[in-house]
C-alpha atoms as a PDB file:
ATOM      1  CA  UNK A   1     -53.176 -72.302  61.273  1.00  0.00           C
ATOM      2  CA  UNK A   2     -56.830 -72.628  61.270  1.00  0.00           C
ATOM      3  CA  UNK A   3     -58.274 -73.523  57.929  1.00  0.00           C
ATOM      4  CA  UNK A   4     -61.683 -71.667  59.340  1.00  0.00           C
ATOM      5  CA  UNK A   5     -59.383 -68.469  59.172  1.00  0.00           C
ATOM      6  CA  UNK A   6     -59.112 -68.706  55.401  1.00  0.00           C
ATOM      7  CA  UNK A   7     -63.300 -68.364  55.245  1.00  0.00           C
ATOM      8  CA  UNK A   8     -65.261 -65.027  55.235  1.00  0.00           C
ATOM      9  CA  UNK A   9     -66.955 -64.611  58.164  1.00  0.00           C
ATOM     10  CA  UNK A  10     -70.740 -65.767  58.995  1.00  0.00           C
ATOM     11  CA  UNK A  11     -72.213 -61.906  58.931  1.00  0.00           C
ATOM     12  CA  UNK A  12     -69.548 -60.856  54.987  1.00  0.00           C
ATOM     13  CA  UNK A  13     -71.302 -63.814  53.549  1.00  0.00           C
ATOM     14  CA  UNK A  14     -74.607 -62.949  54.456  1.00  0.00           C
ATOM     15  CA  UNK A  15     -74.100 -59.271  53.617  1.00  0.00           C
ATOM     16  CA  UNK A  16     -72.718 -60.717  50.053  1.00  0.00           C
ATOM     17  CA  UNK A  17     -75.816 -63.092  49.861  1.00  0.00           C
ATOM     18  CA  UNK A  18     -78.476 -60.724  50.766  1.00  0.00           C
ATOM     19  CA  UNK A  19     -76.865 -57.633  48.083  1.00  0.00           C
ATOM     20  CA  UNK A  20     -76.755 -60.648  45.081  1.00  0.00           C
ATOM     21  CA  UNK A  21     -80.535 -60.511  46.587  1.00  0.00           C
ATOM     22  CA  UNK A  22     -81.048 -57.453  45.944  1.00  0.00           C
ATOM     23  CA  UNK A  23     -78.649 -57.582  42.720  1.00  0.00           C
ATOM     24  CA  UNK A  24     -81.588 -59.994  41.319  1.00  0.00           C
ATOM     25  CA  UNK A  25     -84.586 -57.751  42.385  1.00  0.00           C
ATOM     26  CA  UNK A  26     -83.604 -54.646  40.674  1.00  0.00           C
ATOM     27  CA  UNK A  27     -83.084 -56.406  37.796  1.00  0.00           C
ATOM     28  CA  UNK A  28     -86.345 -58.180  37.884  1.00  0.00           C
ATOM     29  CA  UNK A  29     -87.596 -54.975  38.289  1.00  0.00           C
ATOM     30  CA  UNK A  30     -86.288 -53.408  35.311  1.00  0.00           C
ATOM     31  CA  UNK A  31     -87.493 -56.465  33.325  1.00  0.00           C
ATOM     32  CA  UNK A  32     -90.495 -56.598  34.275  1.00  0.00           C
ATOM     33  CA  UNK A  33     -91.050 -52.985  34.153  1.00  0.00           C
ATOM     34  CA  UNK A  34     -89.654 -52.970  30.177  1.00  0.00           C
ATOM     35  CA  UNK A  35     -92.523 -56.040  29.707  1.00  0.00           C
ATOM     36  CA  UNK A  36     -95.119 -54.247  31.039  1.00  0.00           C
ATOM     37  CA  UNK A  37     -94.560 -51.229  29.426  1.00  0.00           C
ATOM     38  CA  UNK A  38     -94.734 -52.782  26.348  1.00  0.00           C
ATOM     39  CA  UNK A  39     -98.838 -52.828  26.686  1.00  0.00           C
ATOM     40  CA  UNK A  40     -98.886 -50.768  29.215  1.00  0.00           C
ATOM     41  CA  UNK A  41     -98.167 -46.952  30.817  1.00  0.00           C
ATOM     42  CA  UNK A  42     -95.317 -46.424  32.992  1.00  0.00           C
ATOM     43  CA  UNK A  43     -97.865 -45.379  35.169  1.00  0.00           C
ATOM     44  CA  UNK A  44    -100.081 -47.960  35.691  1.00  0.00           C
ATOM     45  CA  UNK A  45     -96.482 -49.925  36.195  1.00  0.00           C
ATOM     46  CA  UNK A  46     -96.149 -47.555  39.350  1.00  0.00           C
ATOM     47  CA  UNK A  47     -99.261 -48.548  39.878  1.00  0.00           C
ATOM     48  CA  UNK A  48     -99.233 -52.078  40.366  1.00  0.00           C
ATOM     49  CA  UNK A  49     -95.922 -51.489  42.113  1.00  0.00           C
ATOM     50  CA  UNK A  50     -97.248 -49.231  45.008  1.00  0.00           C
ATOM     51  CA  UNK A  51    -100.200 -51.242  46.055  1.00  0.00           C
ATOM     52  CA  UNK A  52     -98.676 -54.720  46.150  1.00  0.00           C
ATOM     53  CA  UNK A  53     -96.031 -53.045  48.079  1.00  0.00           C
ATOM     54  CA  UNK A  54     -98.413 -51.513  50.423  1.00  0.00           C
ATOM     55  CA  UNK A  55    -100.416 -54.503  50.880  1.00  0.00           C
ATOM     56  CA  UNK A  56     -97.654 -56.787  51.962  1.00  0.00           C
ATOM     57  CA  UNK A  57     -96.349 -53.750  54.238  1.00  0.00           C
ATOM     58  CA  UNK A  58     -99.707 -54.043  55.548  1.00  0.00           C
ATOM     59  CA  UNK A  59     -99.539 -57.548  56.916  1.00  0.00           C
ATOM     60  CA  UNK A  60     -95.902 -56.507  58.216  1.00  0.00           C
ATOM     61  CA  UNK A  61     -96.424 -53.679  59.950  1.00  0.00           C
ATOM     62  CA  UNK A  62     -99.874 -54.135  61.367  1.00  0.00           C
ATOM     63  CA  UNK A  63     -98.691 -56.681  64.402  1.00  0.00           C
ATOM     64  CA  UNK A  64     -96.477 -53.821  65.398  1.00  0.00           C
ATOM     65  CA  UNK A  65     -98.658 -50.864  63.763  1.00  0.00           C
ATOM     66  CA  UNK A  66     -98.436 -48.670  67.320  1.00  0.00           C
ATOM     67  CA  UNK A  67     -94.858 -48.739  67.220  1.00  0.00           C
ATOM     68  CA  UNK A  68     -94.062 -48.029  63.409  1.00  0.00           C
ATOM     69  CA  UNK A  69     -96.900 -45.452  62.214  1.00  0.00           C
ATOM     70  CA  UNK A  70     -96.678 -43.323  64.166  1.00  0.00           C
ATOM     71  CA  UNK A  71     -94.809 -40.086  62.672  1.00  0.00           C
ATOM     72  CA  UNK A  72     -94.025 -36.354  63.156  1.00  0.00           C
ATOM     73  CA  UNK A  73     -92.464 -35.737  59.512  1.00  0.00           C
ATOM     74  CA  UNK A  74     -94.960 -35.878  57.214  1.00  0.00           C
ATOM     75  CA  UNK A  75     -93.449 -33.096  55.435  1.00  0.00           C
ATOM     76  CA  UNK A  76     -90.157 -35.330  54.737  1.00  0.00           C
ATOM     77  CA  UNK A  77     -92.109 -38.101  54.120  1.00  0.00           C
ATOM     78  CA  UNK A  78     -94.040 -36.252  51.400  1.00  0.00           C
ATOM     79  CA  UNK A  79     -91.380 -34.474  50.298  1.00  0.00           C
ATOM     80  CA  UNK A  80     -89.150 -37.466  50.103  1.00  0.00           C
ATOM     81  CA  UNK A  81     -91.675 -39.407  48.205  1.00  0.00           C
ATOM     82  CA  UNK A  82     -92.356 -36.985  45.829  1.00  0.00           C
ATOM     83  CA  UNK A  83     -88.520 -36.887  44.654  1.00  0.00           C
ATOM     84  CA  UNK A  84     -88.526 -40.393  44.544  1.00  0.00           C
ATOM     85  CA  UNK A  85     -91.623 -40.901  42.420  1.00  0.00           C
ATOM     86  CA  UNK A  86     -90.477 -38.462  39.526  1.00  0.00           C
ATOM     87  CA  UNK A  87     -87.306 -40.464  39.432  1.00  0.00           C
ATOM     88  CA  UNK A  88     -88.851 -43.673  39.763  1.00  0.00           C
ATOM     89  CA  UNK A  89     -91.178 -42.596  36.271  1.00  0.00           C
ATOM     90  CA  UNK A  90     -87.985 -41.073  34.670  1.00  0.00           C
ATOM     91  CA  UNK A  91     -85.835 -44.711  35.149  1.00  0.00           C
ATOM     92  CA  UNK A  92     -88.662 -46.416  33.769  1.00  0.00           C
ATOM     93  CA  UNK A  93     -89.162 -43.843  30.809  1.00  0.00           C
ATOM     94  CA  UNK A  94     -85.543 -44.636  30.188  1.00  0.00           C
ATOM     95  CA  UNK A  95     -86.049 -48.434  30.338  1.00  0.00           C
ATOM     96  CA  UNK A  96     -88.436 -48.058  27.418  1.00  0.00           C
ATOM     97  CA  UNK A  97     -86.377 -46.518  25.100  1.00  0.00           C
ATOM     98  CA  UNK A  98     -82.599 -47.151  26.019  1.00  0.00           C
ATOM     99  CA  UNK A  99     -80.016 -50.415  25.965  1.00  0.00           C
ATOM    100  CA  UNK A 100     -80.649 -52.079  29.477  1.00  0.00           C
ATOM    101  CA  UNK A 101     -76.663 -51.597  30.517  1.00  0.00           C
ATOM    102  CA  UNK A 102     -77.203 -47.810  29.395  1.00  0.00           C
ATOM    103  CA  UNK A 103     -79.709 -47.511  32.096  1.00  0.00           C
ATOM    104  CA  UNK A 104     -77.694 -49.291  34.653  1.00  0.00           C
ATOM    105  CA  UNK A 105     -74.496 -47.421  33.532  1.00  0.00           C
ATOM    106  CA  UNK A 106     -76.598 -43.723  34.211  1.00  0.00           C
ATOM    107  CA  UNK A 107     -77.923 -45.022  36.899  1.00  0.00           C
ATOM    108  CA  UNK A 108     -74.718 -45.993  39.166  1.00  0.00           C
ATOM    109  CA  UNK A 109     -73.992 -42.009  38.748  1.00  0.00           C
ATOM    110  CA  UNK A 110     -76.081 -41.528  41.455  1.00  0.00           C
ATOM    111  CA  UNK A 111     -73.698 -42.412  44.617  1.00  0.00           C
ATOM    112  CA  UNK A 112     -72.058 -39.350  42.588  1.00  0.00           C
ATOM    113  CA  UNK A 113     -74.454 -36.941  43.177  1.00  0.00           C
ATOM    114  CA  UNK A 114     -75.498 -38.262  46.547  1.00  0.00           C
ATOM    115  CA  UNK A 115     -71.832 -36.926  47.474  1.00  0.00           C
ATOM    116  CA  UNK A 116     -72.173 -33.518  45.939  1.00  0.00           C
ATOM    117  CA  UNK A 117     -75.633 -33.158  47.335  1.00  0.00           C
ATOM    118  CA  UNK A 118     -74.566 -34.469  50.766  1.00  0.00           C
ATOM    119  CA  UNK A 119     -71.615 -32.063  50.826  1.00  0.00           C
ATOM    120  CA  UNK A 120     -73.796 -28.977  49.882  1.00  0.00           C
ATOM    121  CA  UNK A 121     -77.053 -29.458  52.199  1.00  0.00           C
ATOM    122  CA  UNK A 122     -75.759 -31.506  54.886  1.00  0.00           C
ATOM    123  CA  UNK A 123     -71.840 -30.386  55.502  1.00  0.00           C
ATOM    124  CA  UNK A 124     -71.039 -34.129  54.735  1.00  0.00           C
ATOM    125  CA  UNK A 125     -67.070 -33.582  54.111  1.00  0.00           C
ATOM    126  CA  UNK A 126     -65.124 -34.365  50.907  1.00  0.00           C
ATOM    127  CA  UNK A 127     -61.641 -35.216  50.950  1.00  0.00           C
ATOM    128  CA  UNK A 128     -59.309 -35.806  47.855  1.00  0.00           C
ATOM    129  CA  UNK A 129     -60.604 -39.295  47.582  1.00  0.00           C
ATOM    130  CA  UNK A 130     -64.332 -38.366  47.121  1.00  0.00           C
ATOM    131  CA  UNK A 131     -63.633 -35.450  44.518  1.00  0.00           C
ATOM    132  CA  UNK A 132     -61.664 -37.752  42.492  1.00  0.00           C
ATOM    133  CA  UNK A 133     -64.853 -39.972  42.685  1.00  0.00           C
ATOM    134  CA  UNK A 134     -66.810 -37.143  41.496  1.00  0.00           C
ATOM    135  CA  UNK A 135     -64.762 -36.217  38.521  1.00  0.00           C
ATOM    136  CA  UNK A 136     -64.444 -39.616  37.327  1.00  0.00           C
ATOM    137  CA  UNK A 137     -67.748 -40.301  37.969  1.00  0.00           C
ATOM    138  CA  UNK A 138     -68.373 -37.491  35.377  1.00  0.00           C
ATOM    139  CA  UNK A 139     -66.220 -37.855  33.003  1.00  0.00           C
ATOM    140  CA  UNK A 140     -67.811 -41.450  32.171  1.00  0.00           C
ATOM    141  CA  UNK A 141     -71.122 -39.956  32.043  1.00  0.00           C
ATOM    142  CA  UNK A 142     -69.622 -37.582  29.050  1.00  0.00           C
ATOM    143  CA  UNK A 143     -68.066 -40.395  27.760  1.00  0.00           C
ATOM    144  CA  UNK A 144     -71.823 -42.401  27.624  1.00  0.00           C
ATOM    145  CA  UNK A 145     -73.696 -39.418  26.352  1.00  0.00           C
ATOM    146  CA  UNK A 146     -70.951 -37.638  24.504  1.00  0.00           C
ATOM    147  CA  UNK A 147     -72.749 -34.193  24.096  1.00  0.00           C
ATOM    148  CA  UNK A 148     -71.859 -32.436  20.987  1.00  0.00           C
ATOM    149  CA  UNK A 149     -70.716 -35.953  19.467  1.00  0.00           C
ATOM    150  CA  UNK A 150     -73.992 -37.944  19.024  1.00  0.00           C
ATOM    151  CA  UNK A 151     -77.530 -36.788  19.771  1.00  0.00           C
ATOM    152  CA  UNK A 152     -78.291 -37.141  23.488  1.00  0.00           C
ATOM    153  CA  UNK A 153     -81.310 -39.109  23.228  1.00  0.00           C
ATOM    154  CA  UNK A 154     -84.283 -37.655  25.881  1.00  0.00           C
ATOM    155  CA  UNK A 155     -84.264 -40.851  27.613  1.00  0.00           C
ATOM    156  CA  UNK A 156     -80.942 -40.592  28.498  1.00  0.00           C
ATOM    157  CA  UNK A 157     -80.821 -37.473  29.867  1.00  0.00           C
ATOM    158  CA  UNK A 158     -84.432 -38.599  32.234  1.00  0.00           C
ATOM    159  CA  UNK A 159     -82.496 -41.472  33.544  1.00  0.00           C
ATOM    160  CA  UNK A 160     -79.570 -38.594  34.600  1.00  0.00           C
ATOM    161  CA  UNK A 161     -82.185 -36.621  35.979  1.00  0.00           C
ATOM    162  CA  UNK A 162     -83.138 -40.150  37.569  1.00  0.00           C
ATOM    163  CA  UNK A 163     -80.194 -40.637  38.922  1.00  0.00           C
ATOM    164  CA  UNK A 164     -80.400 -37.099  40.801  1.00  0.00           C
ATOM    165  CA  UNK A 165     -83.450 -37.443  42.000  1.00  0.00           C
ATOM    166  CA  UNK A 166     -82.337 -40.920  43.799  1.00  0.00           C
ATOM    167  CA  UNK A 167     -79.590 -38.873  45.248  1.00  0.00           C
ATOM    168  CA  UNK A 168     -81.648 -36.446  46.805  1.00  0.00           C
ATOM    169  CA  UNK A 169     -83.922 -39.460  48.442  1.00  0.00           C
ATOM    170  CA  UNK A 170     -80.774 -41.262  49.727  1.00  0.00           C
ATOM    171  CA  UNK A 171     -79.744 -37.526  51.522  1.00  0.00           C
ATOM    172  CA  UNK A 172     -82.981 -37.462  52.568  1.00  0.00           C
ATOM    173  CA  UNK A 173     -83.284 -40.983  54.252  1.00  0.00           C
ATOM    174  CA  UNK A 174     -79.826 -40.571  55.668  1.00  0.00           C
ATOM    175  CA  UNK A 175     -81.378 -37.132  58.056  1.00  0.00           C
ATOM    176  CA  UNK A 176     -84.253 -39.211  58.284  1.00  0.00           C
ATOM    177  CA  UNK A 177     -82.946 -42.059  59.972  1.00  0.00           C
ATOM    178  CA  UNK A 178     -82.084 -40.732  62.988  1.00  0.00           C
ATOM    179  CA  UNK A 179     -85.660 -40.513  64.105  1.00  0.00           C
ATOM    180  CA  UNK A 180     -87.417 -42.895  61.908  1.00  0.00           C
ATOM    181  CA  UNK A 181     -87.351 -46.589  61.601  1.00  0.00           C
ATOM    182  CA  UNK A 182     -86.660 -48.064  58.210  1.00  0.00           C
ATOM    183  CA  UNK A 183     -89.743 -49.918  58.040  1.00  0.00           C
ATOM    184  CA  UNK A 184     -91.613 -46.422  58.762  1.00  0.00           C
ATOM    185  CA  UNK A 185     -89.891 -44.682  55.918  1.00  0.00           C
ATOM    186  CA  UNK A 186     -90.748 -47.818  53.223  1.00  0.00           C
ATOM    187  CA  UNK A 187     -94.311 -47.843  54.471  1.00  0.00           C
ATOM    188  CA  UNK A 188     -95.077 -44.320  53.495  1.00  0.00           C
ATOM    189  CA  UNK A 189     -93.292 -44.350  50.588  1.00  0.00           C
ATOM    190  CA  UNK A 190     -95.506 -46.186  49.025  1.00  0.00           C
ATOM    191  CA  UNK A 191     -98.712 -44.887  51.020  1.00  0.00           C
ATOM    192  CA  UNK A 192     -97.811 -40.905  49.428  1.00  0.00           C
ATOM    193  CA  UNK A 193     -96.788 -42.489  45.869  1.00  0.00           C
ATOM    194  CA  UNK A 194     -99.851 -44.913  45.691  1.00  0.00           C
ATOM    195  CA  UNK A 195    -102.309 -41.435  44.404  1.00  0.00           C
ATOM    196  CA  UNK A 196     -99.461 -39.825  42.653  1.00  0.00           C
ATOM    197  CA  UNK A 197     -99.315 -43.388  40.538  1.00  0.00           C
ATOM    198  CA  UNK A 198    -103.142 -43.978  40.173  1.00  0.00           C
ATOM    199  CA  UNK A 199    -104.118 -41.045  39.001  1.00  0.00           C
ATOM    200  CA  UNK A 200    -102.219 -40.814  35.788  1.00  0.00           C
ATOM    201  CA  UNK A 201    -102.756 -45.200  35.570  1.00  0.00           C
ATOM    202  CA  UNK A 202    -106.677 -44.231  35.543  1.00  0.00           C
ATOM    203  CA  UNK A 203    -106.455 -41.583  32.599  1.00  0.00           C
ATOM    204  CA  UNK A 204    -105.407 -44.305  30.426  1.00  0.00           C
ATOM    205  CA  UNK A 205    -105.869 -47.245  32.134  1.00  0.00           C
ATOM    206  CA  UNK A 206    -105.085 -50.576  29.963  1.00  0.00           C
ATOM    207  CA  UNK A 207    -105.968 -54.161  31.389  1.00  0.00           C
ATOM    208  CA  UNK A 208    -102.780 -56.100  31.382  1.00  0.00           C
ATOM    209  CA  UNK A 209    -103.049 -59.342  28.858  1.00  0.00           C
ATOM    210  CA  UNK A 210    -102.439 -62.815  30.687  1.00  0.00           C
ATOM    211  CA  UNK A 211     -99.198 -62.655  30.066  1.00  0.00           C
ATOM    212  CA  UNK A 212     -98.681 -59.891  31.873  1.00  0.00           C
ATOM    213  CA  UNK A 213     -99.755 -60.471  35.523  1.00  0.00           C
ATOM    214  CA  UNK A 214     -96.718 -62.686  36.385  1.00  0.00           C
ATOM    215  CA  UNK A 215     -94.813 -59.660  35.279  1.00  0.00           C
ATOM    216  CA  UNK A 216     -97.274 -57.374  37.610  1.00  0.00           C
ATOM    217  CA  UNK A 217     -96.419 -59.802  40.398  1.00  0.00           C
ATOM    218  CA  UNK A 218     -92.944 -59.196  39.856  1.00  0.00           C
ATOM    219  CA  UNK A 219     -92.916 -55.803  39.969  1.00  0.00           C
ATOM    220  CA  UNK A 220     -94.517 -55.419  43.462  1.00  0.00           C
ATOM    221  CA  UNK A 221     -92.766 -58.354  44.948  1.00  0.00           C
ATOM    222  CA  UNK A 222     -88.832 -57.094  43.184  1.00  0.00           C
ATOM    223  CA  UNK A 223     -89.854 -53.661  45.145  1.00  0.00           C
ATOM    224  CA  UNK A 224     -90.562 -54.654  48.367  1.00  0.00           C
ATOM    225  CA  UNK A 225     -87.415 -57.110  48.006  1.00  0.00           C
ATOM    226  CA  UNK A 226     -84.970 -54.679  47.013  1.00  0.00           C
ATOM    227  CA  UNK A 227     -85.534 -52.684  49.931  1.00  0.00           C
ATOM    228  CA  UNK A 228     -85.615 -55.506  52.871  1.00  0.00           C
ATOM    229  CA  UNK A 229     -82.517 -56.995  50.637  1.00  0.00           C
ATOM    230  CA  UNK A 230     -80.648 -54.145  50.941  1.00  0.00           C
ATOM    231  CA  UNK A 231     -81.387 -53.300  54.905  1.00  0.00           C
ATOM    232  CA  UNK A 232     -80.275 -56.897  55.868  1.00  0.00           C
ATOM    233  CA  UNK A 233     -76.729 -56.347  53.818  1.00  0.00           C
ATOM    234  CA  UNK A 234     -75.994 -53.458  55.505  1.00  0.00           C
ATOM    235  CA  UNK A 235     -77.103 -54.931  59.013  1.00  0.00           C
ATOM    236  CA  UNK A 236     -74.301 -57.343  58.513  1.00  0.00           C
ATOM    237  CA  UNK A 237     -71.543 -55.590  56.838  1.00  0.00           C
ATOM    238  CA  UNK A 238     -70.508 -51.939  56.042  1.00  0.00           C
ATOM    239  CA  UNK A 239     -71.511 -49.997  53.310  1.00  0.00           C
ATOM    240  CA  UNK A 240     -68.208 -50.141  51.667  1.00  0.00           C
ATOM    241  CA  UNK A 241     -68.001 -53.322  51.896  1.00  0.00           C
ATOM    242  CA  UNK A 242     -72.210 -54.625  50.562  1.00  0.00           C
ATOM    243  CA  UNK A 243     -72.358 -51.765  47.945  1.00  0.00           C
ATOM    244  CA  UNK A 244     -70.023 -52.665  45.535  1.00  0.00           C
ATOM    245  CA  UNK A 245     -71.685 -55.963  44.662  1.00  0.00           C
ATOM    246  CA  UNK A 246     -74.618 -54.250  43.569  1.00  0.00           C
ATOM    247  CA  UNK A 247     -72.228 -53.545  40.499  1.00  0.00           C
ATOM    248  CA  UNK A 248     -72.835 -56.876  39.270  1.00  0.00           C
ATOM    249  CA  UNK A 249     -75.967 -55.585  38.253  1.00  0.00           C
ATOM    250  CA  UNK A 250     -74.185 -53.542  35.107  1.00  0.00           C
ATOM    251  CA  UNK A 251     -72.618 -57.069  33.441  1.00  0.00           C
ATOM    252  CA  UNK A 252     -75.580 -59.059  34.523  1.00  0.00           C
ATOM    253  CA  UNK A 253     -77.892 -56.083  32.348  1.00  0.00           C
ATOM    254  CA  UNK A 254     -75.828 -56.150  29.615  1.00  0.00           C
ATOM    255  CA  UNK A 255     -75.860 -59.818  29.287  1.00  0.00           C
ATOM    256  CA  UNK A 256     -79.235 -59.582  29.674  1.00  0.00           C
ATOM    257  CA  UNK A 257     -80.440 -57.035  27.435  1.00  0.00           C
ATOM    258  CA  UNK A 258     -78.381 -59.049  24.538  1.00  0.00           C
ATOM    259  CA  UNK A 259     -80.047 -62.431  25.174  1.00  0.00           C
ATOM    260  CA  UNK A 260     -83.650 -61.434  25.523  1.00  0.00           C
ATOM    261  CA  UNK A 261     -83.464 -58.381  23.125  1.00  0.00           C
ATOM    262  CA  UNK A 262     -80.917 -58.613  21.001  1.00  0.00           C
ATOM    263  CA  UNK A 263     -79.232 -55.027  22.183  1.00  0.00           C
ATOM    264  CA  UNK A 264     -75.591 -54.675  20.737  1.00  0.00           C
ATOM    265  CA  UNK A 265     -72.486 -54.317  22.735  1.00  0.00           C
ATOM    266  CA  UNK A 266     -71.403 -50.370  23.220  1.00  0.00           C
ATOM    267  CA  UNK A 267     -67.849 -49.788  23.749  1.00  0.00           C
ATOM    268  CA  UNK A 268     -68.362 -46.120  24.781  1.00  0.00           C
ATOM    269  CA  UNK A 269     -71.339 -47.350  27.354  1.00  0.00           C
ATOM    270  CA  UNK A 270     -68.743 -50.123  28.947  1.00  0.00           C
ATOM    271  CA  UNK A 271     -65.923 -47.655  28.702  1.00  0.00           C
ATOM    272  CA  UNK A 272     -68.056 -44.912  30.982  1.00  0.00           C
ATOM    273  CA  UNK A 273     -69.463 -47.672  33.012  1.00  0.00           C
ATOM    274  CA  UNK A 274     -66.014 -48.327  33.971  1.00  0.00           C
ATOM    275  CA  UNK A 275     -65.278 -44.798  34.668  1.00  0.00           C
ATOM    276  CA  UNK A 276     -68.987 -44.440  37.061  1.00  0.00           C
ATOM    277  CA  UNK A 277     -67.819 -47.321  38.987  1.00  0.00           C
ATOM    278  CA  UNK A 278     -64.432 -46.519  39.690  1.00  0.00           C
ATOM    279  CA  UNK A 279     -65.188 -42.713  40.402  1.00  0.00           C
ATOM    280  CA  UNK A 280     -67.733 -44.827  42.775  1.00  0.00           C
ATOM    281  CA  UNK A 281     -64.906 -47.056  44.346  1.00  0.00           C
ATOM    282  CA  UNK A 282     -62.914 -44.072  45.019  1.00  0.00           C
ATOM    283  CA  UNK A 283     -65.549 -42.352  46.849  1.00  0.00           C
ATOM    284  CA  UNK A 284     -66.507 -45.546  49.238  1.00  0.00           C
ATOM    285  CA  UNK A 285     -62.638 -45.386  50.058  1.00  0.00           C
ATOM    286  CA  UNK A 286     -63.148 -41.458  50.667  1.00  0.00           C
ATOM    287  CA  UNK A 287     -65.745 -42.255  53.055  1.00  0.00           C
ATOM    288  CA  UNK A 288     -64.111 -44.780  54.382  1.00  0.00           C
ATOM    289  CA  UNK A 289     -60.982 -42.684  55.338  1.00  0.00           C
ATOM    290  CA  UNK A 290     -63.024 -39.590  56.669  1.00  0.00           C
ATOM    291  CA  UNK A 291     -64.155 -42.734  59.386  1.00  0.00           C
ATOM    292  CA  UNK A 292     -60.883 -43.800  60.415  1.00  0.00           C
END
């Protein structure tokens, strides 16, 4: 036999390669966004993230501006955008106040709601596979926030509400697809949230120290890179098979936010984490069944 066999193929290891791509953006992003909000609002982090986005979309899509601006949704787009900017402020309220793998851990409940949501406005089915997901995506959220245990602090519950909100967008994309391209959809994202962001960023607008621009940079450049990251991994491989790495993110937080700030280990956190990503598991085999 074939050693060659043994080996992933060419298109799995660039799907693997391109989600540890995005793996490392998103959690550039949430570092930078926690060091920037440390002088300055989440707002003006929005900010800096919208129009460095939207000028490197620029250069992109002007070569081939005929073929991707043009649009007859504007309502989805706005709507869309909208959604995805009051969860984008509420995940980066959260970062400022919560453990960086509590974050992460609220935030992987959202491929839980996306199935509830896509089941209710969108007749997506769910078998026995995908409710399990559900409930045991749950029941490790109640394990994390433990209502009527401990004091559910505010920021938790935003980064839930987070979480929902980022479900909604990923229904939304998914009927959008079908009659827009992806770059289309990224490039007015950040055209309709560019005013939503300055605004509030020019009520209390605070020059970023020194330090901070390389963190600015970041910001902008993790944004646009999570996005192309993620559309080249699932180019080359199926969702069920890219998604799952972008777990790596919760270990690779945790690590993280004990090394550069000295956040303590949470059994109940790792225990619902757990729980999130298998109730996530099952429902990636649900789907996965419904397309045999």
């Amino acid at each position: 036999m074939n050693s060659s066999s043994f080996l992933p193929k060419p298109s799995l290891v660039g799907a693997i390669l391109w989600m540890l791509g995005a793996v490392v953006s998103l959690t550039l992003m949430a570092l930078a966004g926690r060091e920037l909000m440390a002088e300055i609002s989440l707002f003006q982090v929005m900010f800096f993230r919208n129009s460095l986005c939207l000028l490197a979309l620029a250069f992109i899509v002007w070569p081939r501006r005929r073929e991707i601006l043009p649009t007859r949704r504007w309502r989805a787009h706005g709507g869309r955008n909208v959604i995805h900017f009051a969860a984008q402020a509420l995940w980066f309220y959260g970062l400022a106040y919560l453990p960086l793998g509590e974050v992460i851990a609220l935030e992987f409940t959202a491929p839980v709601w996306t199935a509830v949501l896509a089941a209710l406005f969108i007749s997506e089915r769910l078998n026995s596979w995908r409710v399990a997901g559900v409930v045991l995506g749950f029941a490790g959220t109640w394990v994390i926030l433990r209502p009527g245990m401990e004091i559910i602090h505010p920021a938790s519950l935003a980064v839930l509400a987070s979480a929902i909100g980022f479900a909604t967008v990923f229904v939304t994309t998914k009927s959008m697809t079908a009659s827009e391209r992806p770059l289309t959809i990224l490039f007015y994202m950040n055209l309709v949230q560019l005013p939503l962001s300055t605004v509030p960023a020019l009520w209390d607008w605070v020059t970023p120290s020194a330090a901070l621009w390389p963190w600015v940079a970041v910001t902008g450049l993790a944004g646009l890179g999570t996005h192309y990251c993620f559309t080249k991994a699932f180019q080359r491989a199926d969702a069920s098979i890219a998604a799952p790495i972008d777990f790596v993110r919760l270990p690779l937080s945790v690590l993280l936010g004990y090394l550069l700030y000295s956040e303590p280990f949470d059994p109940f956190v790792a225990l619902g984490a757990v729980a999130i990503i298998g109730g996530n598991f099952l429902n990636i085999r649900g789907r996965a069944k419904l397309a045999d």
